[in-house]
Protein backbone atom coordinates (compact mmCIF):
# COMPACT_ATOMS: atom_id res chain seq x y z
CA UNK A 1 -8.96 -33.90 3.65
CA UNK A 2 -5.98 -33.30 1.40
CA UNK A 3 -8.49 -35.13 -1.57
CA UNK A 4 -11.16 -32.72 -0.76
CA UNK A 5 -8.22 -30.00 -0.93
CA UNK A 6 -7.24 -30.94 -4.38
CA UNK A 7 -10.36 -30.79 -5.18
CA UNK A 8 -11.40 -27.79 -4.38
CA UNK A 9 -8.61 -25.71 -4.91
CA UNK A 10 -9.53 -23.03 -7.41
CA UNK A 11 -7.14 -20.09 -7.50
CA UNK A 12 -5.65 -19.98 -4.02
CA UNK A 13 -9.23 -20.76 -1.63
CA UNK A 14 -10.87 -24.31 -0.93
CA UNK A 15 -14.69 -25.11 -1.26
CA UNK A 16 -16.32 -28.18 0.63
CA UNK A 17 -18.86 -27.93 -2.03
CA UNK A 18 -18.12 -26.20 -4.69
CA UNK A 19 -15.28 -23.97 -6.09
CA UNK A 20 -14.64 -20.55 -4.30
CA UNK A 21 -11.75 -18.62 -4.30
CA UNK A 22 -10.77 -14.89 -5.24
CA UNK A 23 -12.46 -15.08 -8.47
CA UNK A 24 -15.80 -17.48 -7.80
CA UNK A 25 -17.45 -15.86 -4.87
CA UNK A 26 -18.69 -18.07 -2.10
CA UNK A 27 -22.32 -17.41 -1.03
CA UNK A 28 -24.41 -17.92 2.24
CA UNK A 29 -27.53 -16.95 2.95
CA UNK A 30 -26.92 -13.10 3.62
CA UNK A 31 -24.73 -12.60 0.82
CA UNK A 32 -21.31 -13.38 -0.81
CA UNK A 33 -17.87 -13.21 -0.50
CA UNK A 34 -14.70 -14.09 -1.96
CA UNK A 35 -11.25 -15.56 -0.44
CA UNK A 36 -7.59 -16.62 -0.69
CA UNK A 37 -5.10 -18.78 0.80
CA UNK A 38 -1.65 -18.93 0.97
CA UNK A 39 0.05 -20.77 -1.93
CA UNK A 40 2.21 -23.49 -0.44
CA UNK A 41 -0.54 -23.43 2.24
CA UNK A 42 -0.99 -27.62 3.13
CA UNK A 43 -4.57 -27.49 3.06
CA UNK A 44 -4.94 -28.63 7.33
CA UNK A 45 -2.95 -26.49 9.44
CA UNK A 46 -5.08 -24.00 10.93
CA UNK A 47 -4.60 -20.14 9.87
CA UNK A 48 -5.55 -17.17 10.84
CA UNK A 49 -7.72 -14.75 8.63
CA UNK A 50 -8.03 -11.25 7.50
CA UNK A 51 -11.14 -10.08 6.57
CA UNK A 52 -11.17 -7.09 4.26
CA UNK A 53 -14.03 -4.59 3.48
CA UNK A 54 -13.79 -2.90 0.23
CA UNK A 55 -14.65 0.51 -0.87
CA UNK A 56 -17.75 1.85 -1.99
CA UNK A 57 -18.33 1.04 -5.38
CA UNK A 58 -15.61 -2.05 -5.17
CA UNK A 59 -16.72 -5.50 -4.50
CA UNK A 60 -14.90 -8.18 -2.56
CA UNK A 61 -12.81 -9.73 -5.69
CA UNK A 62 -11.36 -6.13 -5.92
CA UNK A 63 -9.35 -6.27 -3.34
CA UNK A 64 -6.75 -9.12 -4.35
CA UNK A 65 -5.64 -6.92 -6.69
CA UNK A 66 -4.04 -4.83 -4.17
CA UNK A 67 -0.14 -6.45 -4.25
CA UNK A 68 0.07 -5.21 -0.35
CA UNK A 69 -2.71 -7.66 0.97
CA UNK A 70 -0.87 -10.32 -0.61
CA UNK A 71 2.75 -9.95 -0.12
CA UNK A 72 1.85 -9.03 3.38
CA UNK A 73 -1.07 -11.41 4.41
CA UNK A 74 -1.44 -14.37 1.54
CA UNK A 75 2.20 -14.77 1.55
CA UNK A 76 2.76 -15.04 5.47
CA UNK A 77 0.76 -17.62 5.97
CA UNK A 78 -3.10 -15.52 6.31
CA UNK A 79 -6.52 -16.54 4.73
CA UNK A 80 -7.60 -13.19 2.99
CA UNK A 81 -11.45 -13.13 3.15
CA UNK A 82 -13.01 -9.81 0.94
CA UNK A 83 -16.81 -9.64 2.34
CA UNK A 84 -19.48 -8.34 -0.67
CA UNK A 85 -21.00 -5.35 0.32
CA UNK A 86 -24.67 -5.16 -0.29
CA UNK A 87 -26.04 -3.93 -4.03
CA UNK A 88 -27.20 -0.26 -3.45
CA UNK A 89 -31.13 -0.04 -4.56
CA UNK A 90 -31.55 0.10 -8.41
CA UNK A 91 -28.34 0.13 -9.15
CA UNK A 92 -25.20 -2.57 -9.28
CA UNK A 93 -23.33 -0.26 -6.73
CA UNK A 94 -21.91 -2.25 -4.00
CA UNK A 95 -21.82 -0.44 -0.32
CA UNK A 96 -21.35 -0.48 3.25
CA UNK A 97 -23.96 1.59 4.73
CA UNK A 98 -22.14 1.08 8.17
CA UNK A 99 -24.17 3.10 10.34
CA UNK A 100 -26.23 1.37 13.63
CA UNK A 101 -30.66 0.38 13.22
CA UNK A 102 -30.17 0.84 9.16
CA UNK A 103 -33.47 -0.19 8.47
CA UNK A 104 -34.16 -1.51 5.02
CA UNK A 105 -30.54 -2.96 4.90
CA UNK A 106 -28.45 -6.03 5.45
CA UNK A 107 -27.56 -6.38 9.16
CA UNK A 108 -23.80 -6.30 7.95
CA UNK A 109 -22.10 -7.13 11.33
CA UNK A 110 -24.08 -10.53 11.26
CA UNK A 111 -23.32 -10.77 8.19
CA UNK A 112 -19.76 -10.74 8.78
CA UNK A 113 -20.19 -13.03 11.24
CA UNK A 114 -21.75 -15.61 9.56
CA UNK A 115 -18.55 -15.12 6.72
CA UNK A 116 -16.21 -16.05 9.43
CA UNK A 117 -18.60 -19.12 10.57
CA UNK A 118 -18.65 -20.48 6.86
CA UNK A 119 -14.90 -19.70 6.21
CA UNK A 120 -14.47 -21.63 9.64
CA UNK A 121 -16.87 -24.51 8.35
CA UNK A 122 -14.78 -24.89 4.58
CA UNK A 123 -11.23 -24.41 5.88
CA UNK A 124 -9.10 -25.04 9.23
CA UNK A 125 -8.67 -21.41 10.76
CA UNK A 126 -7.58 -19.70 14.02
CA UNK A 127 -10.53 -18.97 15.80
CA UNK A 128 -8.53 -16.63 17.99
CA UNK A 129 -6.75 -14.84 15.26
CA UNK A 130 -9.85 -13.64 13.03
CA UNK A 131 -8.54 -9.68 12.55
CA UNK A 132 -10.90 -7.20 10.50
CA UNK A 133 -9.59 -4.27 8.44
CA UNK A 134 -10.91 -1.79 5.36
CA UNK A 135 -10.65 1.12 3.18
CA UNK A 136 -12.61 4.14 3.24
CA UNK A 137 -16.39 2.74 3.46
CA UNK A 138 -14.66 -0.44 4.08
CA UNK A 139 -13.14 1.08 7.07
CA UNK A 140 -16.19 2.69 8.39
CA UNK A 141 -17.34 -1.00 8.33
CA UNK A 142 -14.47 -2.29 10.63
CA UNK A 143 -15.34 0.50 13.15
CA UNK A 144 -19.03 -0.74 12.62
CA UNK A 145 -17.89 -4.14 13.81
CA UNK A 146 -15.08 -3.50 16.18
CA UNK A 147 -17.84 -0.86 18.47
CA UNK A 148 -20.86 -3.48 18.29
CA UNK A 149 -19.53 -6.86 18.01
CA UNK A 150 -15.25 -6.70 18.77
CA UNK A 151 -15.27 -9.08 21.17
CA UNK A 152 -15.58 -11.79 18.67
CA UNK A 153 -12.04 -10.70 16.67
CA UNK A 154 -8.74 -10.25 17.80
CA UNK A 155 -7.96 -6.76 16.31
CA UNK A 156 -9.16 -4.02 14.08
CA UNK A 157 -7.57 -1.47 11.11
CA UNK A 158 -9.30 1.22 9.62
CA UNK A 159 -7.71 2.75 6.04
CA UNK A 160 -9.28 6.27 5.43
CA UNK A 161 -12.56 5.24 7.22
CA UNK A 162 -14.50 6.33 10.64
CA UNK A 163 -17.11 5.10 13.08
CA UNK A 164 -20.27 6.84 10.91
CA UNK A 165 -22.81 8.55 13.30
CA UNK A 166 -24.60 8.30 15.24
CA UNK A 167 -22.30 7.43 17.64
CA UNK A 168 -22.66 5.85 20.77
CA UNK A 169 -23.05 8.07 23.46
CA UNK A 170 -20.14 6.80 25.54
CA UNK A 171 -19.01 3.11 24.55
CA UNK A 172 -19.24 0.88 22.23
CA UNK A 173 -21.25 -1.65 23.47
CA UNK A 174 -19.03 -4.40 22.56
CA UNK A 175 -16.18 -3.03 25.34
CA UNK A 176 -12.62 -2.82 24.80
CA UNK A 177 -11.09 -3.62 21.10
CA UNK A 178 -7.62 -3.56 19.88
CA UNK A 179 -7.83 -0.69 16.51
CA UNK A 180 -5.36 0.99 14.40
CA UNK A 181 -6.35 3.67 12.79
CA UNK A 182 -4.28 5.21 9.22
CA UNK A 183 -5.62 8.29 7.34
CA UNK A 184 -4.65 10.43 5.03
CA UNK A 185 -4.31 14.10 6.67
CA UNK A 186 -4.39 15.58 2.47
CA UNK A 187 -7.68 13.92 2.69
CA UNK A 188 -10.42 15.17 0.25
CA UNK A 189 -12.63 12.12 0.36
CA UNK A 190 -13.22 11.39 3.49
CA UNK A 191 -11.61 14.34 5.38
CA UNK A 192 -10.15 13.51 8.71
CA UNK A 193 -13.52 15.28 9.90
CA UNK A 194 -15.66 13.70 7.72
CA UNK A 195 -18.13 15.01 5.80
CA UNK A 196 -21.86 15.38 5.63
CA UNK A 197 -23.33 13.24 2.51
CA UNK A 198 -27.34 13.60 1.92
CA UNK A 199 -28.93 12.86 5.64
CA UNK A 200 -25.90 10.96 7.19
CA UNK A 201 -22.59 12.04 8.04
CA UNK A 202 -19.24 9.79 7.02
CA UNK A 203 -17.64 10.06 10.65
CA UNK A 204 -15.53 11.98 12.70
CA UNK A 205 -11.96 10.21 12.99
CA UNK A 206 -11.26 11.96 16.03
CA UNK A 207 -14.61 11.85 17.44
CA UNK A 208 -14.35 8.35 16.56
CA UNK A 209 -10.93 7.68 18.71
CA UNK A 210 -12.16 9.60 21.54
CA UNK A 211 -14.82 7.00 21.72
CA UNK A 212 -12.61 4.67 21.44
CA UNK A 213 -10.38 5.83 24.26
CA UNK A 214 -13.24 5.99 26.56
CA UNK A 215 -14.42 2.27 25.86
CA UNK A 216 -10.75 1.09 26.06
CA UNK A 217 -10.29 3.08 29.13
CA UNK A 218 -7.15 4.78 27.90
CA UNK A 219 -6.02 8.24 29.40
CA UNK A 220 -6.05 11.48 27.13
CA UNK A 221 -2.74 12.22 25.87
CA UNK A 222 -1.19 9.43 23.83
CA UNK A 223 1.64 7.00 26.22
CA UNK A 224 3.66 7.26 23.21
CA UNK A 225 3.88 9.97 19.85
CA UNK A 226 6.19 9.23 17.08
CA UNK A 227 7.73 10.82 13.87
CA UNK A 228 8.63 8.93 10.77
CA UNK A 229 9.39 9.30 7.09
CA UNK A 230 6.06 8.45 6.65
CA UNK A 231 3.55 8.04 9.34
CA UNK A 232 3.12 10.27 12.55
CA UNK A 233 1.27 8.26 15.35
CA UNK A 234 -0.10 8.32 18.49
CA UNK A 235 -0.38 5.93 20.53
CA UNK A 236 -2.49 4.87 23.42
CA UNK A 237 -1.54 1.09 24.88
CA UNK A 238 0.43 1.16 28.04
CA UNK A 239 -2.25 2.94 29.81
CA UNK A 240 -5.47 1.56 29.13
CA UNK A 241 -7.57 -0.65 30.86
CA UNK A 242 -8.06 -2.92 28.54
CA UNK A 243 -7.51 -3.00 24.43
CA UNK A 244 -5.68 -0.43 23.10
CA UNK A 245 -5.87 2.46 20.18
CA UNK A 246 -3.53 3.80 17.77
CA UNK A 247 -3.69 6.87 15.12
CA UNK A 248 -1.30 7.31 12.32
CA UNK A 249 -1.55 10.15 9.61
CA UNK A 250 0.16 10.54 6.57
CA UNK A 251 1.20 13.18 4.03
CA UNK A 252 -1.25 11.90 1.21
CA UNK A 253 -4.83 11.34 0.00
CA UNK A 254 -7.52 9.00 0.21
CA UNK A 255 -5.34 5.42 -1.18
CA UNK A 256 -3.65 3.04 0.67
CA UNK A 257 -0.85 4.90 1.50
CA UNK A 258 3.12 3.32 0.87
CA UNK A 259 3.16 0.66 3.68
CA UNK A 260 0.06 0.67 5.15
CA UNK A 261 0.12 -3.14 5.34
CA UNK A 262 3.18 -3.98 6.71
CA UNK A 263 2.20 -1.70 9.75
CA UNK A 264 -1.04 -3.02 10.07
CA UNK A 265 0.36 -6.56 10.40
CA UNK A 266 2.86 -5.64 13.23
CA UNK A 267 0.11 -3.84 14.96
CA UNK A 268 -2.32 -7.06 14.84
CA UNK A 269 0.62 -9.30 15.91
CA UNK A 270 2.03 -7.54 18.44
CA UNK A 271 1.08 -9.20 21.94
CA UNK A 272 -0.66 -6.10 23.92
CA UNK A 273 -1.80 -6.92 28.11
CA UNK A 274 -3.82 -3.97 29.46
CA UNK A 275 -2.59 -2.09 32.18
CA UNK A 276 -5.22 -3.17 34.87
């Protein structure tokens, strides 16, 4: 193993067959996708992974230029794993339609299964501790995944993004799901309320946590609200039935706002037991 690690070490991510890493995407049948690991990493202890969706118009090597992923993630010990979002027709546009019976398209939550299953198949991981996050379209495609297929990851957070509609009527069909939500309430983008764009509509972030509540079986008012320099949140844990939901807005825009990532890792790691 540690030969086959040497060997395939290109720029932080190991290959069983062939180099892949941040730079050299790695490619399965549905598509692509690029990863690191941690630096001093030994090449067999299992880790656990983040998976990160890019924006629209980004592409998976994109996002290891963001210094937050990797001082938070890479450097404590995470895989980082930035899916490819499908090429937009005629043009080399990469996207996340994100929305559910998108014929025409990539099924993009199987897809992002079958990225964990070959990370899982080149490197020793943590089952148990795959988490899923993303900006803006990127986060519409965490929703995507947490509401139809959460079961299968250990926690969710959305950057300036929202379940697209149509909606499920009730629940998501994949049952209770651990999310964080962070948005931008100076939001021009994708406005808190979304916004219509053609024939489809980018997602309501409240509409969206309502949903959420209800398929986390959470009471209405928050079980905790709180004030900082730079996030105000709400928070819905202690009372649910099972997962548990959290909403933090800030001052700014559509970015990745001033530590975004260091919240989003104490939110993932933080041991949660349902109420019932």
């Amino acid at each position: 193993m540690a030969v086959l690690f040497m060997m395939g070490f290109v720029g932080g991510a190991v290959a069983q067959t062939g180099p892949c890493s941040a730079d050299d995407a790695c490619k399965i049948d549905e598509g692509s996708y690029h990863l690191m690991a941690p630096p001093d990493w030994d090449g067999q202890t299992p880790l656990p992974v983040l998976v990160f969706f890019h924006g629209f118009g980004s592409s998976g090597r994109t996002i290891f230029n963001a210094g937050s992923l990797k001082s938070t993630f890479l450097n404590n010990g995470y895989i980082v794993v930035g899916p490819n979002g499908s090429l937009r027709p005629g043009s080399n546009t990469r996207f996340w339609p994100a929305r559910p019976n998108n014929e025409g398209f990539r099924d993009d939550v199987a897809f992002t299964r079958a990225v964990v299953d070959d990370v899982a198949a080149r490197l020793p991981v943590q089952r148990d501790r795959v988490f899923v996050t993303g900006f803006s379209a990127g986060g519409s495609m965490a929703w995507m995944v947490a509401c139809y297929d959460g079961a299968n990851y250990a926690g969710f957070v959305s950057v300036a993004g929202a379940l697209r509609r149509p909606v499920p009527a009730e629940t998501c069909p994949a049952g209770p799901v651990r999310l964080l939500q962070i948005h931008g309430f100076a939001d021009g983008q994708v406005p808190i309320e979304g916004r219509a764009i053609g024939n489809w509509h980018q997602g309501d972030v409240f509409e969206s946590m309502n949903l959420l509540r209800n398929t986390n079986q959470c009471r209405t008012n928050p079980d905790e609200i709180t004030i900082g320099d730079r996030f105000r949140c709400r928070d819905w844990s202690a009372s649910c039935g099972g997962g548990a939901a959290r909403l933090c807005i800030h001052d700014g825009g559509h970015g990745l706002p001033r530590g975004w990532s260091d919240m989003a890792k104490t939110w993932l790691e933080t041991p949660f037991e349902p109420s019932n």
